[in-house]
PDB file of N, CA and C in Angstrom:
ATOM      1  N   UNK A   1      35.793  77.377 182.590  1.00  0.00           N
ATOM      2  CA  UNK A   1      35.214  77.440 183.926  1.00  0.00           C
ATOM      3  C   UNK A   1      33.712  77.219 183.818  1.00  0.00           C
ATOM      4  N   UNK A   2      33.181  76.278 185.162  1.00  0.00           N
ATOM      5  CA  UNK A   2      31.791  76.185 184.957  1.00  0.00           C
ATOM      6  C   UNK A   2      31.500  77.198 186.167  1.00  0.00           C
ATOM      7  N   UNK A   3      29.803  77.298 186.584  1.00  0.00           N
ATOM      8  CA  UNK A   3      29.258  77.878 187.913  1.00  0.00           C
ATOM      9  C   UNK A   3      29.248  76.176 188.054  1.00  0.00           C
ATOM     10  N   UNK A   4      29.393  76.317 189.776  1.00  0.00           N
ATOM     11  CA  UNK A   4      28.461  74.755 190.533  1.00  0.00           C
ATOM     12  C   UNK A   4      27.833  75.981 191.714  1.00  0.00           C
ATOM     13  N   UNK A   5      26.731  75.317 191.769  1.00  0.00           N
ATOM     14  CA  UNK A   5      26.052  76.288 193.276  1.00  0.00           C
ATOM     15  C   UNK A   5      25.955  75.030 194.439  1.00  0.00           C
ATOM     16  N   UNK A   6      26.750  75.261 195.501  1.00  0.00           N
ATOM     17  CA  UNK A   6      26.428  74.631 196.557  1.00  0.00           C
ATOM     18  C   UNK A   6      25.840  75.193 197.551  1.00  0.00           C
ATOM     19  N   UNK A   7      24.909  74.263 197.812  1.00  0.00           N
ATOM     20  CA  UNK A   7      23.641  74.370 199.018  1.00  0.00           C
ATOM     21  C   UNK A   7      23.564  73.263 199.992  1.00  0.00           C
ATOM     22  N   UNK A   8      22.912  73.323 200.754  1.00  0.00           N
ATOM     23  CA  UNK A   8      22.207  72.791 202.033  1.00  0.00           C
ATOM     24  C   UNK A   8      21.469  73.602 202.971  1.00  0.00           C
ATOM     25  N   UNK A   9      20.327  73.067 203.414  1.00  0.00           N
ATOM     26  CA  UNK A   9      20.032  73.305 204.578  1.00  0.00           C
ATOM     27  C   UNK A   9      20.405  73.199 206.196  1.00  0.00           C
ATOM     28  N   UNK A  10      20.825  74.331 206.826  1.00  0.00           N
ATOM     29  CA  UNK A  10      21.099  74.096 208.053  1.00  0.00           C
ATOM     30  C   UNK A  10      20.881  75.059 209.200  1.00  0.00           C
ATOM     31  N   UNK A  11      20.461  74.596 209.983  1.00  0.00           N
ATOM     32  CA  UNK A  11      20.252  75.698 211.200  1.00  0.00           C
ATOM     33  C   UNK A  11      21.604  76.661 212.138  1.00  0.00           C
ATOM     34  N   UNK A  12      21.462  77.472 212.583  1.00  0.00           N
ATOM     35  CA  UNK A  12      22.751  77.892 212.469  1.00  0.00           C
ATOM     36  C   UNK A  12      22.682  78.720 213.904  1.00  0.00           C
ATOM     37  N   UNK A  13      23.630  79.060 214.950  1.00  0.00           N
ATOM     38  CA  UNK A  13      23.034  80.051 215.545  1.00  0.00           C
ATOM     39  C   UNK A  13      23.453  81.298 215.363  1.00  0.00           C
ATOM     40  N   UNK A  14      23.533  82.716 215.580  1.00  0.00           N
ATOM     41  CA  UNK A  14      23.291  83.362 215.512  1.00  0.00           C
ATOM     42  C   UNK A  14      24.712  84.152 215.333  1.00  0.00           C
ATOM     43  N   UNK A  15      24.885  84.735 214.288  1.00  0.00           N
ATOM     44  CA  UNK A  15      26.606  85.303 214.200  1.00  0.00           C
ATOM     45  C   UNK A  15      27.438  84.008 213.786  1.00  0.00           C
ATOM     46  N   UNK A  16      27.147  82.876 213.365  1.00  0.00           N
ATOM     47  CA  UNK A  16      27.169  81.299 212.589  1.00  0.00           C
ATOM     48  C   UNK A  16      26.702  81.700 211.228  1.00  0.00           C
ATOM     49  N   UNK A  17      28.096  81.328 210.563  1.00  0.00           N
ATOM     50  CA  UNK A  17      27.874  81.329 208.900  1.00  0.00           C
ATOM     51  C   UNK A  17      28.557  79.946 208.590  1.00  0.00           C
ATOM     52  N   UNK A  18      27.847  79.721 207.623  1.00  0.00           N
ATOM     53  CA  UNK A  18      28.396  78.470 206.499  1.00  0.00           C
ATOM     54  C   UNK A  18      29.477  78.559 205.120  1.00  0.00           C
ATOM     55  N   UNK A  19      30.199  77.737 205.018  1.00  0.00           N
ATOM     56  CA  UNK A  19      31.716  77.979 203.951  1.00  0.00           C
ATOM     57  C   UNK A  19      31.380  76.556 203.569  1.00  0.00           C
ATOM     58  N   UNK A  20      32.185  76.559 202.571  1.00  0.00           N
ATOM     59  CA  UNK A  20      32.606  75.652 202.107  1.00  0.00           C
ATOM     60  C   UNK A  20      34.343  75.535 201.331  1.00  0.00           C
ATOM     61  N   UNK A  21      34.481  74.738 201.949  1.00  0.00           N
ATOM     62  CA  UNK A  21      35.935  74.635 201.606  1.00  0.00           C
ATOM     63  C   UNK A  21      36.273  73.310 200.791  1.00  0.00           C
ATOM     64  N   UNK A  22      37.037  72.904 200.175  1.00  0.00           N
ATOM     65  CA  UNK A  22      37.657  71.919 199.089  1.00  0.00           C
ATOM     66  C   UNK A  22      39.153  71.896 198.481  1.00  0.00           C
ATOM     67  N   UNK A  23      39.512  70.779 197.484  1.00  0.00           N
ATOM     68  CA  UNK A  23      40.943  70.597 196.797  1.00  0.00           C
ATOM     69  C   UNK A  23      41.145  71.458 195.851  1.00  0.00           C
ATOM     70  N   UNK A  24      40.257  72.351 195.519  1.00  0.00           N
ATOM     71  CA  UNK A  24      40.598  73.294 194.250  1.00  0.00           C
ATOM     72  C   UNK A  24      41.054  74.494 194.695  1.00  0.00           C
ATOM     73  N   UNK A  25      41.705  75.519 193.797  1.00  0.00           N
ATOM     74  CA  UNK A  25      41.921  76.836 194.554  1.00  0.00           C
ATOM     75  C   UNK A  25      40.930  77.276 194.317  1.00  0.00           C
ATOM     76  N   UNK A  26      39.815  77.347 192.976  1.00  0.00           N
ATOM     77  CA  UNK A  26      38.374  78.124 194.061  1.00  0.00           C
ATOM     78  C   UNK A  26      37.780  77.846 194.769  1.00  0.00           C
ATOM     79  N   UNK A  27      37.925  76.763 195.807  1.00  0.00           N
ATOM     80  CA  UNK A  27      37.572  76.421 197.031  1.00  0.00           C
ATOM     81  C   UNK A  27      38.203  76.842 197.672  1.00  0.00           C
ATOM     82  N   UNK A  28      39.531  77.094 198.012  1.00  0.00           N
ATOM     83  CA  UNK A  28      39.803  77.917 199.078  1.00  0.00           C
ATOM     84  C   UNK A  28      41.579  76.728 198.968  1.00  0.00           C
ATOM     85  N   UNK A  29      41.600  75.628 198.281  1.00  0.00           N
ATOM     86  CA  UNK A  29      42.591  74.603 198.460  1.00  0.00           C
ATOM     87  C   UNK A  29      42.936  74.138 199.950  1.00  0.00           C
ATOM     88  N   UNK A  30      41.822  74.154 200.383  1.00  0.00           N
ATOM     89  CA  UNK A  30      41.043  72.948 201.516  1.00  0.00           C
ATOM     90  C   UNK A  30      41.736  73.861 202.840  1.00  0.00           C
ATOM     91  N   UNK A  31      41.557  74.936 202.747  1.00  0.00           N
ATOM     92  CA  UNK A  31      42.225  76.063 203.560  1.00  0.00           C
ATOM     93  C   UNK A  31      41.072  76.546 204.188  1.00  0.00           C
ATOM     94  N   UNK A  32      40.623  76.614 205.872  1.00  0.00           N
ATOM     95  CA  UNK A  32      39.906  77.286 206.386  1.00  0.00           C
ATOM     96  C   UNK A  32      39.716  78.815 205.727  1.00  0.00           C
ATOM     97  N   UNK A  33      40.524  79.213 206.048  1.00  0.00           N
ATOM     98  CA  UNK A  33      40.923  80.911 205.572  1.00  0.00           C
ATOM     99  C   UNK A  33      40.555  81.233 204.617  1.00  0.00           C
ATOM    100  N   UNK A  34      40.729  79.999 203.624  1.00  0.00           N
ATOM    101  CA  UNK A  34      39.862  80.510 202.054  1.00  0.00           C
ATOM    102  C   UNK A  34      38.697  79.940 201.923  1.00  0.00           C
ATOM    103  N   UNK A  35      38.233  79.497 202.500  1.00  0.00           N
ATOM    104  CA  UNK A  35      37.094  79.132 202.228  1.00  0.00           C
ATOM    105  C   UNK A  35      36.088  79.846 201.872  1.00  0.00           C
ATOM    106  N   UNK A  36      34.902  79.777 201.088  1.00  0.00           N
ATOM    107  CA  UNK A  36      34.027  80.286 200.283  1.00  0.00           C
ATOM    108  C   UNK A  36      33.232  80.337 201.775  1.00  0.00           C
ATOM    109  N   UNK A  37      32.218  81.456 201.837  1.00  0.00           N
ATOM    110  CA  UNK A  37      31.124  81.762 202.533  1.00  0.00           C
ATOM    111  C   UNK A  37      30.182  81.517 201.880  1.00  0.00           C
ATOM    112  N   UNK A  38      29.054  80.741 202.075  1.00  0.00           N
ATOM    113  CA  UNK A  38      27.805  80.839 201.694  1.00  0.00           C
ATOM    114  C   UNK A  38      26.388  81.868 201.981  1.00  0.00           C
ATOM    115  N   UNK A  39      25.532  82.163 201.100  1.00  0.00           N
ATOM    116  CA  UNK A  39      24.549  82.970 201.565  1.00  0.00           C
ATOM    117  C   UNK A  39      23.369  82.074 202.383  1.00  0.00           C
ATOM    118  N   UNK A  40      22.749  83.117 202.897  1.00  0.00           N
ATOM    119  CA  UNK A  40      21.595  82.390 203.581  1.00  0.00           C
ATOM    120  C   UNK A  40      20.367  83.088 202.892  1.00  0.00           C
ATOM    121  N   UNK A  41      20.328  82.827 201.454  1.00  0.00           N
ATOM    122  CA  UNK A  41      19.137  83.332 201.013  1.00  0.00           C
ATOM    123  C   UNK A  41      18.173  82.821 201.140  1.00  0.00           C
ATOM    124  N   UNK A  42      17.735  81.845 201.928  1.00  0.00           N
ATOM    125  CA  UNK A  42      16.164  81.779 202.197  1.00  0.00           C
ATOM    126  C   UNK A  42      16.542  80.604 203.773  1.00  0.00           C
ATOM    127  N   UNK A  43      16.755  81.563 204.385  1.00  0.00           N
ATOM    128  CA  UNK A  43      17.186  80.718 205.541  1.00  0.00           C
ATOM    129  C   UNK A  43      16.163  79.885 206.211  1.00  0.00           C
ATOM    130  N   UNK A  44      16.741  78.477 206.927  1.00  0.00           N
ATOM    131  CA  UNK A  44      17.873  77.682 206.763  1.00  0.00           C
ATOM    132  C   UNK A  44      18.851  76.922 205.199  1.00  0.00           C
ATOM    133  N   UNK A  45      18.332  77.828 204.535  1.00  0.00           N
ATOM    134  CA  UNK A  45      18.983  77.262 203.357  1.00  0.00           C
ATOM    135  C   UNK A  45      20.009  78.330 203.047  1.00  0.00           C
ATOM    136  N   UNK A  46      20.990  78.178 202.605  1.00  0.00           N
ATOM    137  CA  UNK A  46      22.333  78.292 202.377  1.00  0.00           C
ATOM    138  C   UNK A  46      22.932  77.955 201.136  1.00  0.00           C
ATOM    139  N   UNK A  47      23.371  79.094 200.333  1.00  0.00           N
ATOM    140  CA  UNK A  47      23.716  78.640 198.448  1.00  0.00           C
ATOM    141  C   UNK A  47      24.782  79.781 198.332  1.00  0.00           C
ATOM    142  N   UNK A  48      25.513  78.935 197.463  1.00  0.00           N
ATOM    143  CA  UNK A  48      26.445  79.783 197.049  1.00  0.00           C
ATOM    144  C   UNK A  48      27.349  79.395 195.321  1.00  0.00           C
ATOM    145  N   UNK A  49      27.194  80.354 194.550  1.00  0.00           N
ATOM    146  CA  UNK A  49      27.734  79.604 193.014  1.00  0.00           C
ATOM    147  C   UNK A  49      28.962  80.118 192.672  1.00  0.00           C
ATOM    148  N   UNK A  50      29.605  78.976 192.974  1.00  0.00           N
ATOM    149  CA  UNK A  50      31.711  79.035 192.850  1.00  0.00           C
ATOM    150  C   UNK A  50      31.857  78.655 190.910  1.00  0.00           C
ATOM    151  N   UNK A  51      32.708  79.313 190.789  1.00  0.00           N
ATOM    152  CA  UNK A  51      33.505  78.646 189.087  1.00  0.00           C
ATOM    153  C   UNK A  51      34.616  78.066 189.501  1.00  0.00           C
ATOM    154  N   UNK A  52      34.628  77.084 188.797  1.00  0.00           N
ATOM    155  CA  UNK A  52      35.910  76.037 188.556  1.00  0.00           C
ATOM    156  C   UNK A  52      35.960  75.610 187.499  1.00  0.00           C
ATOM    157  N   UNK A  53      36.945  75.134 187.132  1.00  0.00           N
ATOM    158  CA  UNK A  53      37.398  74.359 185.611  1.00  0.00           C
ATOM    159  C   UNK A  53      36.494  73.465 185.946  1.00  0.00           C
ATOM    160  N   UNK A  54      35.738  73.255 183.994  1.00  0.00           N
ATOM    161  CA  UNK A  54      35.386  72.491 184.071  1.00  0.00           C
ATOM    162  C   UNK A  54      35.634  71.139 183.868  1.00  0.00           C
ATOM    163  N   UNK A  55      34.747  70.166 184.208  1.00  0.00           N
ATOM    164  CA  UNK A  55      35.348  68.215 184.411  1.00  0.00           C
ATOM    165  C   UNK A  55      36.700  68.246 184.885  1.00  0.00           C
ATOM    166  N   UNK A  56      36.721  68.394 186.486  1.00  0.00           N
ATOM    167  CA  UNK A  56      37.653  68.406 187.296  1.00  0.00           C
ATOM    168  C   UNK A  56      36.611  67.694 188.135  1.00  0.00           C
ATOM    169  N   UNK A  57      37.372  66.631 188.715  1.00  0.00           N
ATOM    170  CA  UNK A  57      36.977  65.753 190.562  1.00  0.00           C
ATOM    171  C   UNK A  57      37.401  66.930 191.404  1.00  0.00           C
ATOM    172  N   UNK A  58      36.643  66.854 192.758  1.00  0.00           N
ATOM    173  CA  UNK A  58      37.579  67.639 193.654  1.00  0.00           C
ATOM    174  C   UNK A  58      36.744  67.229 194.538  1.00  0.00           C
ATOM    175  N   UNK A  59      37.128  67.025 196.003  1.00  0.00           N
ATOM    176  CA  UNK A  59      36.662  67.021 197.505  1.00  0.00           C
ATOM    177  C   UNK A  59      36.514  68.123 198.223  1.00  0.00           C
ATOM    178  N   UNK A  60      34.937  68.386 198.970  1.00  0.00           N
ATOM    179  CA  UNK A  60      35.342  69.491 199.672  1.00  0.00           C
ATOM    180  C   UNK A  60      34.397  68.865 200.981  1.00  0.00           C
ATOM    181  N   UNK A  61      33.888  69.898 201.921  1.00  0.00           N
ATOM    182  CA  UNK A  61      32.972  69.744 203.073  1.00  0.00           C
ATOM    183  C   UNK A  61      32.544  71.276 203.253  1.00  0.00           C
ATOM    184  N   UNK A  62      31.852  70.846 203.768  1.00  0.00           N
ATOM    185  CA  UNK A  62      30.825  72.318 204.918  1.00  0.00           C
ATOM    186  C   UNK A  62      31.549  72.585 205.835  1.00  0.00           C
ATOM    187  N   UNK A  63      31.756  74.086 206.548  1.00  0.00           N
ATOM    188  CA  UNK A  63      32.148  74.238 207.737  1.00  0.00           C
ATOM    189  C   UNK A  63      30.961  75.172 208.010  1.00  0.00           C
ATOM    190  N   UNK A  64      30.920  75.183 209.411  1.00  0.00           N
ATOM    191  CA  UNK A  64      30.087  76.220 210.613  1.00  0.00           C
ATOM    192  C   UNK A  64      31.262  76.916 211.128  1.00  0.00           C
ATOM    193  N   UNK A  65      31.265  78.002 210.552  1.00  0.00           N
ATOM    194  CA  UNK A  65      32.208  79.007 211.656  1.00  0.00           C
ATOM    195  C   UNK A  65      31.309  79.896 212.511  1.00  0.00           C
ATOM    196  N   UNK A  66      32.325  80.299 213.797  1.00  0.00           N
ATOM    197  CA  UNK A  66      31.659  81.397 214.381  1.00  0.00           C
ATOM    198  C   UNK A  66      32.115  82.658 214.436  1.00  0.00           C
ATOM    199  N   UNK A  67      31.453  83.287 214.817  1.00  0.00           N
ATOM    200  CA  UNK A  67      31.881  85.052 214.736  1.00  0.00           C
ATOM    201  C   UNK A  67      33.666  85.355 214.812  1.00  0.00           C
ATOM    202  N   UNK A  68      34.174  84.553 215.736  1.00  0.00           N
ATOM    203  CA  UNK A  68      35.250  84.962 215.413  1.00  0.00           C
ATOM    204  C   UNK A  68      36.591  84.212 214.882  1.00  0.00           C
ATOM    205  N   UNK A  69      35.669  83.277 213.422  1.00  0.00           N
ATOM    206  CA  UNK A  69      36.182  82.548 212.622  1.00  0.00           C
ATOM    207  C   UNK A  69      36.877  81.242 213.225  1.00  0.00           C
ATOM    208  N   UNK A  70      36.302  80.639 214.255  1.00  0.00           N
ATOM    209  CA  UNK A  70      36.393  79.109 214.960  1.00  0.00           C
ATOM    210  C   UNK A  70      35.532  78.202 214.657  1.00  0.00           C
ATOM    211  N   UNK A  71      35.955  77.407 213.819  1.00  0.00           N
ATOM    212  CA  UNK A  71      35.247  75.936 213.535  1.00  0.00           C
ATOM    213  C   UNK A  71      34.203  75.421 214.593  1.00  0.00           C
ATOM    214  N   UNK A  72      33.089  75.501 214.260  1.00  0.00           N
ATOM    215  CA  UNK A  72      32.082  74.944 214.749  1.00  0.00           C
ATOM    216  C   UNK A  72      31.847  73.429 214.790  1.00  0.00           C
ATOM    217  N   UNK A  73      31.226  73.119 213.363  1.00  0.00           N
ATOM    218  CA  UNK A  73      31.588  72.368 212.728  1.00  0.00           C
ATOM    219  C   UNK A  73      32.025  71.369 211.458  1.00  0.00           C
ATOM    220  N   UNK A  74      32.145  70.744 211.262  1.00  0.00           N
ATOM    221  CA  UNK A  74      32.472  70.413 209.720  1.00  0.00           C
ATOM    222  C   UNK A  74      32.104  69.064 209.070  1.00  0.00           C
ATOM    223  N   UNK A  75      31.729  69.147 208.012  1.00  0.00           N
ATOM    224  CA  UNK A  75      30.647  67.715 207.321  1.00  0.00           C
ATOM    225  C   UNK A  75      31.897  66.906 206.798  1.00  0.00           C
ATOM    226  N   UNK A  76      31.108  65.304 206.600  1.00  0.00           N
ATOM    227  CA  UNK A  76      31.832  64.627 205.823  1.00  0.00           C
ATOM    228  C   UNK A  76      32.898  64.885 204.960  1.00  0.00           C
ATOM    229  N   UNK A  77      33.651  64.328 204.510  1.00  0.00           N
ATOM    230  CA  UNK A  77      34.329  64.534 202.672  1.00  0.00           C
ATOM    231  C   UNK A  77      33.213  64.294 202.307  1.00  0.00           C
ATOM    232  N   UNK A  78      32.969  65.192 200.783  1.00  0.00           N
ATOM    233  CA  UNK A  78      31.879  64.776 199.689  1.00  0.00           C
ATOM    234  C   UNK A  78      32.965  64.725 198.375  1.00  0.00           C
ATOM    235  N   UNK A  79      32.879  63.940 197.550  1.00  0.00           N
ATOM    236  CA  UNK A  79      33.246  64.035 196.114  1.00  0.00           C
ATOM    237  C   UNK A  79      32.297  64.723 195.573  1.00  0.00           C
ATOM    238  N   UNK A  80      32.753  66.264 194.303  1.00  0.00           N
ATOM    239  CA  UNK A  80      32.269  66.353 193.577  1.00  0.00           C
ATOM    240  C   UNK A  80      32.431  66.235 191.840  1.00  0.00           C
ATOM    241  N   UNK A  81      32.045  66.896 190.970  1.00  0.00           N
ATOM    242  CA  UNK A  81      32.573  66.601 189.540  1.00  0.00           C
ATOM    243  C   UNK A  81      32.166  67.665 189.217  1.00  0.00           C
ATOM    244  N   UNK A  82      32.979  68.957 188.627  1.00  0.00           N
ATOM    245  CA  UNK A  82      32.009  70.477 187.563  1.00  0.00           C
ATOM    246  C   UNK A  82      31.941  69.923 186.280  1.00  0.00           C
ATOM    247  N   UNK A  83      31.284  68.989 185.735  1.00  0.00           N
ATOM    248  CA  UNK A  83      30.520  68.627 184.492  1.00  0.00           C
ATOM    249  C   UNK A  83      29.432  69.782 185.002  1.00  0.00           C
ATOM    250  N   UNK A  84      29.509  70.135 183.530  1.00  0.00           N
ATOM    251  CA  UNK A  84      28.060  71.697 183.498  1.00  0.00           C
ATOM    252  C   UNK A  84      26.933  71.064 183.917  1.00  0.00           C
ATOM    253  N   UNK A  85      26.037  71.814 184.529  1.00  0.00           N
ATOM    254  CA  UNK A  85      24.649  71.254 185.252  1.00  0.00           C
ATOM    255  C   UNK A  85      24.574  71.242 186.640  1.00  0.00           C
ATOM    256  N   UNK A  86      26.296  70.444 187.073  1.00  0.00           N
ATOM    257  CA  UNK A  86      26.023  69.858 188.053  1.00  0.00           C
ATOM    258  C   UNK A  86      25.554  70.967 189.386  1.00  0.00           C
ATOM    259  N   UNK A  87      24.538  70.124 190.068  1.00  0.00           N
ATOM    260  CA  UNK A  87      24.263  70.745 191.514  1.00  0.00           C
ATOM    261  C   UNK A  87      24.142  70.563 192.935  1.00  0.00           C
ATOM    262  N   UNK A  88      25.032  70.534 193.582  1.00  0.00           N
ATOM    263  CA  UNK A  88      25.243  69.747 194.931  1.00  0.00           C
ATOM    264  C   UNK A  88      23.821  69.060 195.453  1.00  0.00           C
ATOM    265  N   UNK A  89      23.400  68.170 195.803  1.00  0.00           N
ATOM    266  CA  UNK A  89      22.624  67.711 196.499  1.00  0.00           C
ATOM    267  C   UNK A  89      21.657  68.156 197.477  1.00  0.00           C
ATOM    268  N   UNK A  90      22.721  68.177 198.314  1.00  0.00           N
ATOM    269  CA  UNK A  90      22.637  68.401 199.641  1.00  0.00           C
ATOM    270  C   UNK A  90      21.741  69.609 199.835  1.00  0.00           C
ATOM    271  N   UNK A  91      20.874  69.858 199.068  1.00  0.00           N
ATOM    272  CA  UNK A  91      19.519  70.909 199.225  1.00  0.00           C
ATOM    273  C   UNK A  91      18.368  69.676 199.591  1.00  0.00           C
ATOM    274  N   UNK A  92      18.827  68.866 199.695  1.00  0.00           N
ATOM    275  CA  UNK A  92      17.508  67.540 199.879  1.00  0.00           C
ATOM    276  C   UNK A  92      17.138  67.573 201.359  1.00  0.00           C
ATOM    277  N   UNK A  93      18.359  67.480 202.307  1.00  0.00           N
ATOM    278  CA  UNK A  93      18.323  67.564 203.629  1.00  0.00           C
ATOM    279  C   UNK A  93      18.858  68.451 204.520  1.00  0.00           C
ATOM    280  N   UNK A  94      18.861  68.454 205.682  1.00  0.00           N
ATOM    281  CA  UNK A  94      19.528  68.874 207.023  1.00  0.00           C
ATOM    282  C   UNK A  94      20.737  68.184 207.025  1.00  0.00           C
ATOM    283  N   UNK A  95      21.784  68.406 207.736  1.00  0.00           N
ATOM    284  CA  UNK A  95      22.889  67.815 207.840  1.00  0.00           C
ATOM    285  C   UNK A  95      23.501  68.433 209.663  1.00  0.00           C
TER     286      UNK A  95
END
């Protein structure tokens, strides 16, 4: 198993948290319900460090849920890869 930490920046409103969900079961196996919550440690930024086997492909996206766990909204597919190191991007921008 590696850590990957996924991040982005995003604005959010209020009782609005960020997940991330994907094809692996520590993603949640692309399951709202399981989906990983992210922190908002330095808000609008948003991080969170999942283990997965490592050098595995897997697809996941962002969701915006709201307080009473209803899809807000939800990002692209992204491909990722847990080769050790790796670190989501998506700390570069807004989305």
């Amino acid at each position: 198993m590696t850590a990957l930490t996924f991040c982005l920046r995003n604005d959010t409103a209020i009782g609005q948290d960020m997940y991330v969900k994907g094809t692996l079961p520590e993603l949640g196996d692309n399951r709202r319900d399981h989906a990983v919550k992210l922190a908002p440690t330095s808000y609008p930024l948003w991080d969170e460090d999942v283990y997965v086997p490592k050098d595995r492909e897997f697809i996941y996206r962002y969701i915006v849920m709201g307080p009473d766990g209803g899809v807000i909204r939800v990002s692209e597919q992204r491909k990722g890869y847990s080769a050790p190191g790796w670190k989501d991007n998506d700390c570069a921008y807004t989305t």
